[in-house]
PDB file of N, CA and C in Angstrom:
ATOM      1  N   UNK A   1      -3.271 -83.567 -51.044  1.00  0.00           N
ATOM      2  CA  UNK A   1      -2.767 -82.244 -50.711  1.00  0.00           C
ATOM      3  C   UNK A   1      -1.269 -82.207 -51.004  1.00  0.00           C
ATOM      4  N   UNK A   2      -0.721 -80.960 -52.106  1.00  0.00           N
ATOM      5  CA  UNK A   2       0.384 -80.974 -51.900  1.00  0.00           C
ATOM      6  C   UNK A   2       1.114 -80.387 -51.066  1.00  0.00           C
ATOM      7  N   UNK A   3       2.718 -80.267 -50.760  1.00  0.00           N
ATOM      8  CA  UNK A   3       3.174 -80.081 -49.334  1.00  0.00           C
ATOM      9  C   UNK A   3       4.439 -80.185 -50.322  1.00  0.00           C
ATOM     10  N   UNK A   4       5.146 -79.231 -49.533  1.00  0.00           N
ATOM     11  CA  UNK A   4       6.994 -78.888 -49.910  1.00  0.00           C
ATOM     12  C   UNK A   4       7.618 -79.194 -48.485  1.00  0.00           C
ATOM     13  N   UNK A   5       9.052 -79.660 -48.726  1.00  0.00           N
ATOM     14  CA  UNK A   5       9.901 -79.983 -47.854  1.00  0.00           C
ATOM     15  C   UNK A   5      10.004 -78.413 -46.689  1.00  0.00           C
ATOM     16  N   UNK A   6       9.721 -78.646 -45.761  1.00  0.00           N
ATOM     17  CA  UNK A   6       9.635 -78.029 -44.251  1.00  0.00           C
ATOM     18  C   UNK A   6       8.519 -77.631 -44.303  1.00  0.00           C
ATOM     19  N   UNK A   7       8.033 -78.302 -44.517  1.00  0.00           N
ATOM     20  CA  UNK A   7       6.137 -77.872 -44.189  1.00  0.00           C
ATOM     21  C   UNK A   7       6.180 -78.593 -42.889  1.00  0.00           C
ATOM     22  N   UNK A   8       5.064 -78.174 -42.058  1.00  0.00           N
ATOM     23  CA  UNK A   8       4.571 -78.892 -40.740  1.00  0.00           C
ATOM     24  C   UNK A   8       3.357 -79.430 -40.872  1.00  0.00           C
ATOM     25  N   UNK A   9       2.597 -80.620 -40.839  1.00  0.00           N
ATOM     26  CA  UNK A   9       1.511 -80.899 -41.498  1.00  0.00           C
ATOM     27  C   UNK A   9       0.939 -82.054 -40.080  1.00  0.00           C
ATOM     28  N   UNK A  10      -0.362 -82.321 -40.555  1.00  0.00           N
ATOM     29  CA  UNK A  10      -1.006 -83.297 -39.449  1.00  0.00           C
ATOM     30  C   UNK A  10      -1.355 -84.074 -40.307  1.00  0.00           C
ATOM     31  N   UNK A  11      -0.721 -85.491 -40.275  1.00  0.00           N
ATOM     32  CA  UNK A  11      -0.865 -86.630 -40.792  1.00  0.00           C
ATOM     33  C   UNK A  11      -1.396 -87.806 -40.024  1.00  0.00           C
ATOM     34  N   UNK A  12      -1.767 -89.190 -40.453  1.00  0.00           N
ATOM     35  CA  UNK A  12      -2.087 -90.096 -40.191  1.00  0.00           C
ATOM     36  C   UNK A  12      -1.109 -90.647 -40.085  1.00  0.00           C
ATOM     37  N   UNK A  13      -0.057 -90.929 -38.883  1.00  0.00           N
ATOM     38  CA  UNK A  13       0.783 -91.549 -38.747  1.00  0.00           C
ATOM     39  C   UNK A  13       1.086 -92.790 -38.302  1.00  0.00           C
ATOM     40  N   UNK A  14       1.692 -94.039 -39.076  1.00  0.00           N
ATOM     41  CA  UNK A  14       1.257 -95.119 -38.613  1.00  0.00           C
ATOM     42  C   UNK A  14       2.337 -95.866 -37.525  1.00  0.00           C
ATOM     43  N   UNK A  15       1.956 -96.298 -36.479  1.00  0.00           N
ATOM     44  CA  UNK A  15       2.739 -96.655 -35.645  1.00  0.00           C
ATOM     45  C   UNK A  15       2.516 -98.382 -35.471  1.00  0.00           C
ATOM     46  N   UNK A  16       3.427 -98.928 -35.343  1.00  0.00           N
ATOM     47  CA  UNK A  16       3.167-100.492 -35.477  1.00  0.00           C
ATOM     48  C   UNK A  16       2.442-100.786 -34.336  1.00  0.00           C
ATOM     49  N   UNK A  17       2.467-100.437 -33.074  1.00  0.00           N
ATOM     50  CA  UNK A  17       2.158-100.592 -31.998  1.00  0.00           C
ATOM     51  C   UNK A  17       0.234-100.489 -31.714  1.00  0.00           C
ATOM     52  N   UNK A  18      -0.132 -99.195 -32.506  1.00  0.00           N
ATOM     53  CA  UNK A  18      -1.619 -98.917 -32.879  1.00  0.00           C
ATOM     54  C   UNK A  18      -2.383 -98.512 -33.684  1.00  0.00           C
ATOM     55  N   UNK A  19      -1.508 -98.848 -34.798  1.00  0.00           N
ATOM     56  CA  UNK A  19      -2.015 -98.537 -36.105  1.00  0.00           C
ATOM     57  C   UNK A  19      -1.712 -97.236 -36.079  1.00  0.00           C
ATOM     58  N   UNK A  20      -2.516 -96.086 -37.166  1.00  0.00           N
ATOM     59  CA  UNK A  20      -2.376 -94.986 -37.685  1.00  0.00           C
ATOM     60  C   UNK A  20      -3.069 -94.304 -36.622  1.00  0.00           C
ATOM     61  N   UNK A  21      -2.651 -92.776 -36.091  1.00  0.00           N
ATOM     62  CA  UNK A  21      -3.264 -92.026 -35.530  1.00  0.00           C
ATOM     63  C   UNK A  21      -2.441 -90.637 -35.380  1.00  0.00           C
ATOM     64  N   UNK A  22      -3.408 -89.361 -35.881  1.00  0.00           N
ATOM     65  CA  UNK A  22      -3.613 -87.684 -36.582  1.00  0.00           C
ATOM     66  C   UNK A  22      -2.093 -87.423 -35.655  1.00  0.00           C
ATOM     67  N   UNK A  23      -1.121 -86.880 -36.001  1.00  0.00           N
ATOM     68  CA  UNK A  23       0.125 -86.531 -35.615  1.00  0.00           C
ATOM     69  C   UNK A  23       0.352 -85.521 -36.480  1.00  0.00           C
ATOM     70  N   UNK A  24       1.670 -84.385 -35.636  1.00  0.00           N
ATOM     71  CA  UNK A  24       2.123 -83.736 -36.751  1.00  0.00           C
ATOM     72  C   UNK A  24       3.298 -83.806 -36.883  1.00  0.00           C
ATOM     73  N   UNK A  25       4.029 -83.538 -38.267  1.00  0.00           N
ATOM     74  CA  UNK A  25       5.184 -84.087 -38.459  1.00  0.00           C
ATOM     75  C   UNK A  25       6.083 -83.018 -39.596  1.00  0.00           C
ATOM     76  N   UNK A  26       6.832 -83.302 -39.819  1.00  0.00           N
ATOM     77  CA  UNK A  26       7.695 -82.300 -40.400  1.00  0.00           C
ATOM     78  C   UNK A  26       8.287 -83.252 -41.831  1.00  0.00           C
ATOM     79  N   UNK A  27       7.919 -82.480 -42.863  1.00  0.00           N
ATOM     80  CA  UNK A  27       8.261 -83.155 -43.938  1.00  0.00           C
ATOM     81  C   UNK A  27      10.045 -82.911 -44.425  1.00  0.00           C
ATOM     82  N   UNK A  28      10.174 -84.088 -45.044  1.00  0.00           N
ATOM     83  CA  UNK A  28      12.194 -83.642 -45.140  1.00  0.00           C
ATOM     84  C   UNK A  28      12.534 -84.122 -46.015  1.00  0.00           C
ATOM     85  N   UNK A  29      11.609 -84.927 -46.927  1.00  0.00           N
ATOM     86  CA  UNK A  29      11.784 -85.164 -48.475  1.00  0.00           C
ATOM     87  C   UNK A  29      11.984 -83.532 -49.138  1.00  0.00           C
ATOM     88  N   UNK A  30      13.241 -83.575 -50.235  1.00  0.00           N
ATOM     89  CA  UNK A  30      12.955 -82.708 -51.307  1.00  0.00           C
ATOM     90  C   UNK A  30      11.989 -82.840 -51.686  1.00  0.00           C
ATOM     91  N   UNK A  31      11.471 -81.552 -52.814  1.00  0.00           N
ATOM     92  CA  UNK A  31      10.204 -81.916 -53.436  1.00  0.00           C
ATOM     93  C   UNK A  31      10.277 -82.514 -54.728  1.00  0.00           C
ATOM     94  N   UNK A  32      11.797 -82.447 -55.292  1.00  0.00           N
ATOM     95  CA  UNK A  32      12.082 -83.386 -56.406  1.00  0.00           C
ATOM     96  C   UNK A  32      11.540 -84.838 -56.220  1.00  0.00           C
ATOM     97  N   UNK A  33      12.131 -85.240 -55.378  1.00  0.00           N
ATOM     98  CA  UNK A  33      11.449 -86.705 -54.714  1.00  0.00           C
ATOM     99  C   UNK A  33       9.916 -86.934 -54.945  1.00  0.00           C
ATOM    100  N   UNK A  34       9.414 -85.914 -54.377  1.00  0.00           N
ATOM    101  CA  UNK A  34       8.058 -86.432 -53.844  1.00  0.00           C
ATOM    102  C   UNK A  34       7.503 -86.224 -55.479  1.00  0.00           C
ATOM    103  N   UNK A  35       7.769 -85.327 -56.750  1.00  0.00           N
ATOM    104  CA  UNK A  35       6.985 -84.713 -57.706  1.00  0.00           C
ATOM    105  C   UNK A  35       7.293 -86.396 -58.838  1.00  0.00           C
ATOM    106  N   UNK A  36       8.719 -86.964 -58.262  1.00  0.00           N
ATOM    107  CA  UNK A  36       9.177 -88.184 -59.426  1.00  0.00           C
ATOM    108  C   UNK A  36       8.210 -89.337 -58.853  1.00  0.00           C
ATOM    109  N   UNK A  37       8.931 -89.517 -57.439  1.00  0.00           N
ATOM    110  CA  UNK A  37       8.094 -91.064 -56.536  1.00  0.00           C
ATOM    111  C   UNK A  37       6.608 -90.747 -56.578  1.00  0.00           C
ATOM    112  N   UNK A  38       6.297 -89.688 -56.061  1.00  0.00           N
ATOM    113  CA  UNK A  38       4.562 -89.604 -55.663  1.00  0.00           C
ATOM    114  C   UNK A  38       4.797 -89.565 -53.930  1.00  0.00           C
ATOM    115  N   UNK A  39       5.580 -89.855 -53.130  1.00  0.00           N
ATOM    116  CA  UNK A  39       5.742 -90.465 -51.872  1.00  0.00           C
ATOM    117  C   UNK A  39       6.942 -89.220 -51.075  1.00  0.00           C
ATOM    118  N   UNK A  40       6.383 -89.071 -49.772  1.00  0.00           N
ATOM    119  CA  UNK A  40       6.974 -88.081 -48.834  1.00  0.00           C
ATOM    120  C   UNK A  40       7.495 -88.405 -47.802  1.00  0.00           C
ATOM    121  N   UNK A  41       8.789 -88.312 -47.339  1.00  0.00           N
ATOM    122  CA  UNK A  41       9.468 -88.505 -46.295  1.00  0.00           C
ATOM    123  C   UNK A  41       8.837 -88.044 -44.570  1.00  0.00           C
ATOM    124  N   UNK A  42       8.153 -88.281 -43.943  1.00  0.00           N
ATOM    125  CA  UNK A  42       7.870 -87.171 -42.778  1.00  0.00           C
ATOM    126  C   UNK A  42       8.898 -87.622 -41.506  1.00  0.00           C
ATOM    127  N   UNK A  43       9.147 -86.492 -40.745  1.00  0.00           N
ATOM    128  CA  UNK A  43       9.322 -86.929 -39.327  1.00  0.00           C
ATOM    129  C   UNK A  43       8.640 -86.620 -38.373  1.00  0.00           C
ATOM    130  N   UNK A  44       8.323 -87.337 -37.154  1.00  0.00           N
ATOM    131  CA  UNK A  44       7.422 -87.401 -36.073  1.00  0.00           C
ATOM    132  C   UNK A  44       7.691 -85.977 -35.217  1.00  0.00           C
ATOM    133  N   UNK A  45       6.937 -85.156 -35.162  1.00  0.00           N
ATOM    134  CA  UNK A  45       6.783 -84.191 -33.907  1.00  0.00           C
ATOM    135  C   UNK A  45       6.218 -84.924 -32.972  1.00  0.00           C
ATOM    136  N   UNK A  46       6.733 -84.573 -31.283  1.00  0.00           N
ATOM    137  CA  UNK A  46       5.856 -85.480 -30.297  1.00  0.00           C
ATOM    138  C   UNK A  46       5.990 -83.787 -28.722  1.00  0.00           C
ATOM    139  N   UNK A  47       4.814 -84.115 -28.192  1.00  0.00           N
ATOM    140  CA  UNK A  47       4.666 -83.545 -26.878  1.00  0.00           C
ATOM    141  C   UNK A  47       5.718 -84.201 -25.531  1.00  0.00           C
ATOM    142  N   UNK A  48       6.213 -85.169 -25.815  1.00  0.00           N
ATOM    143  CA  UNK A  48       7.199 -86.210 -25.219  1.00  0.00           C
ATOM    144  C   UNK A  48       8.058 -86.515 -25.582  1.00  0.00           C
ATOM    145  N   UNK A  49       9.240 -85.958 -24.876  1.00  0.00           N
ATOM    146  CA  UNK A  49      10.876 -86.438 -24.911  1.00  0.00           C
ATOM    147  C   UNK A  49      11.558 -87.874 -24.169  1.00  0.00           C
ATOM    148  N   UNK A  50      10.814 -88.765 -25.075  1.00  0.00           N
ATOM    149  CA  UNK A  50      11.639 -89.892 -24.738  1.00  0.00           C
ATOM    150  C   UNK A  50      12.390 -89.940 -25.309  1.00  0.00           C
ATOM    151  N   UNK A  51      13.586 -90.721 -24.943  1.00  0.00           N
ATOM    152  CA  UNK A  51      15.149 -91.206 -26.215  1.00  0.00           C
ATOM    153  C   UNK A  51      15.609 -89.485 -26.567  1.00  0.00           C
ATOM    154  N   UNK A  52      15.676 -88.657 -25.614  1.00  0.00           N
ATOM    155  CA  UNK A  52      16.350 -87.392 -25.687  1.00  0.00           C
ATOM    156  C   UNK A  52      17.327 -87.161 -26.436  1.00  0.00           C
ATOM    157  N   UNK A  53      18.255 -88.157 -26.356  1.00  0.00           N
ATOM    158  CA  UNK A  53      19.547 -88.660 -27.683  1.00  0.00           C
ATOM    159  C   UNK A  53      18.861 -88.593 -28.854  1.00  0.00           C
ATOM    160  N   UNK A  54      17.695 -88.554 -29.178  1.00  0.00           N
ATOM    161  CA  UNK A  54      17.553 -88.555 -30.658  1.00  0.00           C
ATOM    162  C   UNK A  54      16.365 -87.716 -30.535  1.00  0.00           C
ATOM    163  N   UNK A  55      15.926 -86.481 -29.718  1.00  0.00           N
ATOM    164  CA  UNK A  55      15.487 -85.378 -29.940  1.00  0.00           C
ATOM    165  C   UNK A  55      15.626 -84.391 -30.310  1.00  0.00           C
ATOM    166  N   UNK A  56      14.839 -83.625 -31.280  1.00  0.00           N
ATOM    167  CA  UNK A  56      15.908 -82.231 -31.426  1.00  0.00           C
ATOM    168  C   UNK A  56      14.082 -81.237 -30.717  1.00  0.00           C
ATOM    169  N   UNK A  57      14.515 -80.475 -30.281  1.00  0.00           N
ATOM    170  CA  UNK A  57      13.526 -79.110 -29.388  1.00  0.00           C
ATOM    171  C   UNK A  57      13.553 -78.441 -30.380  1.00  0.00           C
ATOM    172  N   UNK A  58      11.778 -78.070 -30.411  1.00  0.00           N
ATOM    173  CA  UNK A  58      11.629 -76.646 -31.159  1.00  0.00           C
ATOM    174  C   UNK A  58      11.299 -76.251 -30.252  1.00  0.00           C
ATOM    175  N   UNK A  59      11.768 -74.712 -30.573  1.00  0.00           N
ATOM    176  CA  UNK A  59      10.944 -73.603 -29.926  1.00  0.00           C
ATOM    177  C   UNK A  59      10.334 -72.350 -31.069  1.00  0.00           C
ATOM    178  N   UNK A  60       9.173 -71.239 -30.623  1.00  0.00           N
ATOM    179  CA  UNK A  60       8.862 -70.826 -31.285  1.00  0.00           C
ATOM    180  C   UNK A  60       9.288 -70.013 -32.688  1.00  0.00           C
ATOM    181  N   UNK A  61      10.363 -69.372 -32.501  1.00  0.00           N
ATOM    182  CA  UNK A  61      11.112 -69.084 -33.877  1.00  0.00           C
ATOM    183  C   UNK A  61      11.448 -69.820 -34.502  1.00  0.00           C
ATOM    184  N   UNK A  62      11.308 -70.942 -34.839  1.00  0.00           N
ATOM    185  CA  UNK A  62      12.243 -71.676 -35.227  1.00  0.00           C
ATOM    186  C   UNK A  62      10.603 -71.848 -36.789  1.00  0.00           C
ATOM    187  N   UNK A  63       9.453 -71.971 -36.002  1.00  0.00           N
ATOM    188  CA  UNK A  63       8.646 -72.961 -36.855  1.00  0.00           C
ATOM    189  C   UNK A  63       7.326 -71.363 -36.870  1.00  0.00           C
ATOM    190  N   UNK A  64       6.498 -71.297 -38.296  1.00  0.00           N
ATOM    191  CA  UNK A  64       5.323 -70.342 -38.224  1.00  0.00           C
ATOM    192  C   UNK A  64       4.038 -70.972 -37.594  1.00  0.00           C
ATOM    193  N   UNK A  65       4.314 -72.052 -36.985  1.00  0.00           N
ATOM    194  CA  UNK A  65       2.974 -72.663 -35.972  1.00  0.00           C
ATOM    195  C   UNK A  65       3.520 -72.832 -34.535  1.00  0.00           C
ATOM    196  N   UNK A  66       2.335 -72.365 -34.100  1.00  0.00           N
ATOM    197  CA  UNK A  66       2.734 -72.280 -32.540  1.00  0.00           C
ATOM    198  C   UNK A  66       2.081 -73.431 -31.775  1.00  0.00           C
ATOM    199  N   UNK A  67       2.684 -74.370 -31.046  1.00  0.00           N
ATOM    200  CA  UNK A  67       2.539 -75.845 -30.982  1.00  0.00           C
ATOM    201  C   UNK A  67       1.640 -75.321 -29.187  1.00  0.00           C
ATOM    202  N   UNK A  68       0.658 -76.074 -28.913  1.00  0.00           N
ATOM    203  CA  UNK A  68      -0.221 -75.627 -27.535  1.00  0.00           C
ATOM    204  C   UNK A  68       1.357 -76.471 -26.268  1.00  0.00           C
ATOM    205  N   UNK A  69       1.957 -77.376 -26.627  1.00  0.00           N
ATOM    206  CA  UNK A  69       2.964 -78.065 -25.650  1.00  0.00           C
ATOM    207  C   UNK A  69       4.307 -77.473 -26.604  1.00  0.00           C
ATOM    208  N   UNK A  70       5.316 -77.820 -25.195  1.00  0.00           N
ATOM    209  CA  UNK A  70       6.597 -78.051 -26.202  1.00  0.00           C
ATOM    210  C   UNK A  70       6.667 -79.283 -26.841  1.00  0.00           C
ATOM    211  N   UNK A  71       7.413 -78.815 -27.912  1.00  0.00           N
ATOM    212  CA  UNK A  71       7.630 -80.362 -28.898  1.00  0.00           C
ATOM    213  C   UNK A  71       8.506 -80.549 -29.312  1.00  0.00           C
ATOM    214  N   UNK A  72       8.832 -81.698 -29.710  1.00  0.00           N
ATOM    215  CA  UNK A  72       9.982 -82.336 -29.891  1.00  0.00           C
ATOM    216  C   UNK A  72      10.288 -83.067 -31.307  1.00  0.00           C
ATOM    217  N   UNK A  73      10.916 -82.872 -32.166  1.00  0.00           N
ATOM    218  CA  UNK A  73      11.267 -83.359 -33.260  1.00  0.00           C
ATOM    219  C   UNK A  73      11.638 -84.896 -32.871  1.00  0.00           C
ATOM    220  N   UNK A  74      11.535 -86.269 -33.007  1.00  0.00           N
ATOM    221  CA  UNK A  74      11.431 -87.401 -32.936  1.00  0.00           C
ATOM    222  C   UNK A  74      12.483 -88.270 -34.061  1.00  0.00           C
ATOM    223  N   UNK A  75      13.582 -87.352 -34.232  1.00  0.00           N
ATOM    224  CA  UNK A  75      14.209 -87.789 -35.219  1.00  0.00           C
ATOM    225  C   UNK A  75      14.491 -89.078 -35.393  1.00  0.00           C
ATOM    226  N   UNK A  76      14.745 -90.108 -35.281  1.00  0.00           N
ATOM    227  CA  UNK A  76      14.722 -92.038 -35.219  1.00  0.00           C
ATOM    228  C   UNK A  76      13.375 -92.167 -35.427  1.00  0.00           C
ATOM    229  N   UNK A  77      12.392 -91.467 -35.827  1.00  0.00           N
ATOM    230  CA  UNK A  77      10.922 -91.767 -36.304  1.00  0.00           C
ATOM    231  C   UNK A  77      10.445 -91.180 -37.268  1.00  0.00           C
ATOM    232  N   UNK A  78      11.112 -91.724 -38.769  1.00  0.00           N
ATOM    233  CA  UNK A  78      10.795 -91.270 -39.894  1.00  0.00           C
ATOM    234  C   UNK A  78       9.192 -92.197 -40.502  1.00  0.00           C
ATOM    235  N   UNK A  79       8.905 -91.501 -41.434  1.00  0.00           N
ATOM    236  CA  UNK A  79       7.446 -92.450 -42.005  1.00  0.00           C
ATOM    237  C   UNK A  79       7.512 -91.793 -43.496  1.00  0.00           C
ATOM    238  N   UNK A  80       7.731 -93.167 -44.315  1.00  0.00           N
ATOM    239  CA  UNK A  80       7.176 -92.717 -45.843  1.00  0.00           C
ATOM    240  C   UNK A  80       5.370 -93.014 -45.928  1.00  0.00           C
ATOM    241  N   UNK A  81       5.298 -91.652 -46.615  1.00  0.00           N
ATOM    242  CA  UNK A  81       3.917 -91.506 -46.862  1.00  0.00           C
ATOM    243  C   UNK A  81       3.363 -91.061 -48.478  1.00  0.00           C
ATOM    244  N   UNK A  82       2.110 -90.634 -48.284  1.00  0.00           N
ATOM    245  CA  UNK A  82       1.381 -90.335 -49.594  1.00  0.00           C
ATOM    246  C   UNK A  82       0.799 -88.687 -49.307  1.00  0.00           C
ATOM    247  N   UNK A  83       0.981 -88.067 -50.305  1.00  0.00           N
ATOM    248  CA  UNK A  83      -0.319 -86.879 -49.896  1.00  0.00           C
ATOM    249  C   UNK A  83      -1.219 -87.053 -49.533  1.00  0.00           C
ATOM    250  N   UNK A  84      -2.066 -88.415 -49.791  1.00  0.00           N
ATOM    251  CA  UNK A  84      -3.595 -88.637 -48.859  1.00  0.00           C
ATOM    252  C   UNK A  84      -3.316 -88.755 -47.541  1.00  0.00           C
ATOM    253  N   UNK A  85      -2.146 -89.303 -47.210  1.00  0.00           N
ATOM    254  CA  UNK A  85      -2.540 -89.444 -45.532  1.00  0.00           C
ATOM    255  C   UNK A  85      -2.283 -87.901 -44.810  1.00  0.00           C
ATOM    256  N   UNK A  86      -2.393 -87.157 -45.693  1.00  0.00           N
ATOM    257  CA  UNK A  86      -2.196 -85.672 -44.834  1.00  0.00           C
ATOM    258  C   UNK A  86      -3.550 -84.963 -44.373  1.00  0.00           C
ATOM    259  N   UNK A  87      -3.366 -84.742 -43.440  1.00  0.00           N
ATOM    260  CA  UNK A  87      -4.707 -84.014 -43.018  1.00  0.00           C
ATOM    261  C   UNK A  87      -4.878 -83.067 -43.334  1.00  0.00           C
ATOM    262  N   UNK A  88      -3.743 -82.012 -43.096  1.00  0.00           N
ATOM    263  CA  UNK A  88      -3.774 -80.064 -43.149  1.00  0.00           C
ATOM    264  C   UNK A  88      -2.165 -80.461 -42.970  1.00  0.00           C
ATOM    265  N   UNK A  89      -1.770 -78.762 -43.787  1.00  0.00           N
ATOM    266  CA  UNK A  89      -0.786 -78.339 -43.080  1.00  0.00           C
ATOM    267  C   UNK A  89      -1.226 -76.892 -42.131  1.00  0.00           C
ATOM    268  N   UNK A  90      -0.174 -77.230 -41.647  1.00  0.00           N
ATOM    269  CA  UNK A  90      -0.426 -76.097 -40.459  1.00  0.00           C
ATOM    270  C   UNK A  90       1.022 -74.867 -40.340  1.00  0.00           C
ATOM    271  N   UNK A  91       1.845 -75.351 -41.350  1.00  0.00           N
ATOM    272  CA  UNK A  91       2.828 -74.160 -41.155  1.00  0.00           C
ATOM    273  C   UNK A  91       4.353 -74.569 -41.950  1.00  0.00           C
ATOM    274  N   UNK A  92       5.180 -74.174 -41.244  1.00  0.00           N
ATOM    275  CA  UNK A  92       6.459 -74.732 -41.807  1.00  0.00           C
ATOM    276  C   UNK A  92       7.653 -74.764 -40.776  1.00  0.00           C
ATOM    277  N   UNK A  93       9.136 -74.731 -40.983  1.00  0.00           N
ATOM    278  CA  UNK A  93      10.062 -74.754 -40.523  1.00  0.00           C
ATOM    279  C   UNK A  93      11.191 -73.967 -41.153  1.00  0.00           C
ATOM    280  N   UNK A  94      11.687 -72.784 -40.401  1.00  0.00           N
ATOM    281  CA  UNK A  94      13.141 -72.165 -41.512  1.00  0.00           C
ATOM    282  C   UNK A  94      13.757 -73.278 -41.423  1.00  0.00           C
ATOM    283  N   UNK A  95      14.432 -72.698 -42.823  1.00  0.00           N
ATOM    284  CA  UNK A  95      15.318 -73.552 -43.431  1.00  0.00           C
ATOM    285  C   UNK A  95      16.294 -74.261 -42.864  1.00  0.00           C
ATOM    286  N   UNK A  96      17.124 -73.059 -42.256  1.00  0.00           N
ATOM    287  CA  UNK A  96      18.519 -73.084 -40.893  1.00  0.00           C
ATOM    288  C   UNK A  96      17.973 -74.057 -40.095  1.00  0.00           C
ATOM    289  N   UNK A  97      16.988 -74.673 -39.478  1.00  0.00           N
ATOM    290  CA  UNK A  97      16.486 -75.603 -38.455  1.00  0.00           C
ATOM    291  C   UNK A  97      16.019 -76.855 -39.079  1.00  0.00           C
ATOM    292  N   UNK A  98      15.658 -76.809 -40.269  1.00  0.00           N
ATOM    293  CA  UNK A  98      15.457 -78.433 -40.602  1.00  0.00           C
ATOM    294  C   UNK A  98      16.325 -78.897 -41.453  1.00  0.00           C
ATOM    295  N   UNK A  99      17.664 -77.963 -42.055  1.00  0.00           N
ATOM    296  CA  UNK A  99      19.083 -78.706 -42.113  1.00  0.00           C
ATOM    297  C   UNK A  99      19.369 -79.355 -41.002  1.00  0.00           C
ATOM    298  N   UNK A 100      19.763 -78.236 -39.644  1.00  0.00           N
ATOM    299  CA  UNK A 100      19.830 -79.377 -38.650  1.00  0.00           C
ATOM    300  C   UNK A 100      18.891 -80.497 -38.169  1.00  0.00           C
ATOM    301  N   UNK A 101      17.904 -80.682 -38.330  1.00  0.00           N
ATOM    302  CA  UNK A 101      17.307 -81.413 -37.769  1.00  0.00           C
ATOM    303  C   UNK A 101      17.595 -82.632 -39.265  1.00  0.00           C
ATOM    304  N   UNK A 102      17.549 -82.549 -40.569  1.00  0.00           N
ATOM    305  CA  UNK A 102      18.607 -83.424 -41.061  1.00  0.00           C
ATOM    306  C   UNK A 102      19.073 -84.197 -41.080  1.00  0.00           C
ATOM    307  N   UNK A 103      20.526 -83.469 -40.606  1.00  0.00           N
ATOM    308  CA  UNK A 103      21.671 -83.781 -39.875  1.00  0.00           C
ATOM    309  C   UNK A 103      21.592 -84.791 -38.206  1.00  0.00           C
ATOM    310  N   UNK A 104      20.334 -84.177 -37.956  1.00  0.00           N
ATOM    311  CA  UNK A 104      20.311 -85.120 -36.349  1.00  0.00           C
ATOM    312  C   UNK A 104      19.631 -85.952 -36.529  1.00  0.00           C
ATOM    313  N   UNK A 105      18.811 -86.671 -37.921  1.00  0.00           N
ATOM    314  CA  UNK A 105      18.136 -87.630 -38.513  1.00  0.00           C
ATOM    315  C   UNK A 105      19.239 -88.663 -38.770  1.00  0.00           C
ATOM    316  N   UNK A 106      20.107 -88.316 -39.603  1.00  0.00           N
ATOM    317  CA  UNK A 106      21.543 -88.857 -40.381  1.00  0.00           C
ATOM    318  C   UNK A 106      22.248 -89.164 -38.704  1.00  0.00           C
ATOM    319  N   UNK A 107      22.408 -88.256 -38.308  1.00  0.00           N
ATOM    320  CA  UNK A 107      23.291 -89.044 -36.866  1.00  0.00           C
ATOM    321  C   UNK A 107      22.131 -90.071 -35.572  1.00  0.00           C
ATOM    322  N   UNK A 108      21.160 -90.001 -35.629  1.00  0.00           N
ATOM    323  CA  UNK A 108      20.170 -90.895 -35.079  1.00  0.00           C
ATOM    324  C   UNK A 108      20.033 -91.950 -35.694  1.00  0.00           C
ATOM    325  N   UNK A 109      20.348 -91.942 -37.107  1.00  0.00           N
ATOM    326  CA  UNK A 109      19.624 -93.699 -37.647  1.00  0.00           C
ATOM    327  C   UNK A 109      21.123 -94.290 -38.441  1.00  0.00           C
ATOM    328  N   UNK A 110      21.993 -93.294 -38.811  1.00  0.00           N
ATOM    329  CA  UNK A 110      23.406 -93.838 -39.240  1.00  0.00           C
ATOM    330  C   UNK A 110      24.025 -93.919 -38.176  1.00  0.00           C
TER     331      UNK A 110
END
């Protein structure tokens, strides 16, 4: 499945702790990237604000899917992936909100 940078998608996300399991996540690769490598940058959406320092909050304007919990952008939890491990997308992110969120990627892991 293909997918452009601020898509919101449900992936197979792999966590060292339990292997891979259906998450959704916010893509933040350009799509230059993904059309040269083959391979997509995602970041972790989560129902849980742990490590708040490296959360960023959506709320509903921000994204065209409406999440059943609040959620939390997981920025310090990036995952390179493939188009196969995507399940669906389910929506996207304006633009104005996943610059910042970005930016709070770049200040979470730099």
């Amino acid at each position: 499945m293909k997918c452009r940078q601020g898509d919101i998608i449900e992936i197979n996300f792999h966590f060292p702790d339990v292997g891979f399991k259906p998450h959704f996540a916010i893509v933040v690769s350009n799509d230059e990237l993904q059309e040269i490598e083959g391979y997509i940058y995602v970041v972790l959406i989560s129902s849980k604000q742990h490590n708040p320092e490296y959360s960023y909050t959506l709320t509903k304007e921000m994204t065209s899917y409406n999440f059943d919990k609040q959620s939390y952008v997981k920025c310090q939890i990036l995952e390179l992936s493939t188009s196969r491990d995507i399940i669906k997308r389910v929506g996207s992110i304006k633009r104005t909100y996943l610059l910042e969120i970005q930016q709070k990627i770049i200040q979470s892991i730099f």
